[in-house]
Protein backbone atom coordinates (compact mmCIF):
# COMPACT_ATOMS: atom_id res chain seq x y z
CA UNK A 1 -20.12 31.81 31.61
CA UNK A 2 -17.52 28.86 31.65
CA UNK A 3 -16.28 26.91 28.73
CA UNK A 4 -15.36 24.31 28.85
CA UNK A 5 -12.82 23.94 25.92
CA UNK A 6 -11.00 27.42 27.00
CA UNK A 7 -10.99 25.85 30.85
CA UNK A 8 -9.35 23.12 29.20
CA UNK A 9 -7.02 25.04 26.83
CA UNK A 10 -6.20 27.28 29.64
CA UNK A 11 -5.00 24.58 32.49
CA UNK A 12 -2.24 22.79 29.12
CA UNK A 13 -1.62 26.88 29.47
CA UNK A 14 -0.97 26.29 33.26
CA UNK A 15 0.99 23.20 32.89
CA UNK A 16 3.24 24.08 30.20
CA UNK A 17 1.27 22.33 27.19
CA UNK A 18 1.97 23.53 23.71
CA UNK A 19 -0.78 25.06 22.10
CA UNK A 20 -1.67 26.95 18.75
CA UNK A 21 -1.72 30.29 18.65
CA UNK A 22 -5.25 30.92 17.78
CA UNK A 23 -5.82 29.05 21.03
CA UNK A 24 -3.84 31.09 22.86
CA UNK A 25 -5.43 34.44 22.03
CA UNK A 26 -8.46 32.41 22.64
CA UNK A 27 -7.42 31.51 25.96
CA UNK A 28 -5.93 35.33 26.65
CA UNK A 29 -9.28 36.90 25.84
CA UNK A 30 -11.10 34.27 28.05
CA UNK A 31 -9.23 34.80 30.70
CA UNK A 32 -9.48 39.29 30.32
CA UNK A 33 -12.86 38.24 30.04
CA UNK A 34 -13.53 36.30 33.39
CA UNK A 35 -11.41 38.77 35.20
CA UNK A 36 -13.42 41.67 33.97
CA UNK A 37 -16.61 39.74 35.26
CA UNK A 38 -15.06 39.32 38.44
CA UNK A 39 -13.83 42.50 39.01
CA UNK A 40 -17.91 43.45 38.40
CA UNK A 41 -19.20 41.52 40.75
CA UNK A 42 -17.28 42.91 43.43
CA UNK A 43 -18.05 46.76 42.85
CA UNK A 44 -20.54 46.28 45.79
CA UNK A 45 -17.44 45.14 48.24
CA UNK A 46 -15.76 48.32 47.54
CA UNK A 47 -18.60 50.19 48.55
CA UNK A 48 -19.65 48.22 51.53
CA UNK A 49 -16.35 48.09 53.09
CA UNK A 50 -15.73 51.95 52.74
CA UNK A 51 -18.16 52.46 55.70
CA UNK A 52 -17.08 51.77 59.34
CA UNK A 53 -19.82 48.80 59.32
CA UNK A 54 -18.05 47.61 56.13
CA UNK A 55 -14.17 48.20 57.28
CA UNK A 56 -15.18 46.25 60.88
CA UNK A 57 -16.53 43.30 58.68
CA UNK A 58 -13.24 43.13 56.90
CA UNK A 59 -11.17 43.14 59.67
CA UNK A 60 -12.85 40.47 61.52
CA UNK A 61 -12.87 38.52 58.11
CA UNK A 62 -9.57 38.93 57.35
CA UNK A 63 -8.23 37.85 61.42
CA UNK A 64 -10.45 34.56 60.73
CA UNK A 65 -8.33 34.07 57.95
């Protein structure tokens, strides 16, 4: 669920840019938003990598890196 206008609002956030306030707390519940929707997606991670299968995965994953 991207948009656009918050992507853009967010990267003047990034650089520095001066922005309204509205915009800002638009921008700061964007951004708890897309964070919560990631952290979501990766519930099945956590329970894939708690079992030895899962943990050997990561470690072979993480030694590519």
């Amino acid at each position: 669920m991207k948009n656009t206008h918050l992507e853009m609002l967010s990267e003047m956030v990034r650089r520095g840019e001066p922005i309204s306030l509205q915009e800002a707390i638009a921008v700061v519940e964007y951004q708890t938003q897309l964070k919560k929707q990631r952290r979501n997606k990766s519930w099945w991670e956590a329970i894939l990598f708690a079992t030895p299968i899962g943990m050997s995965i990561k470690f072979i994953k993480d030694k590519i890196k």
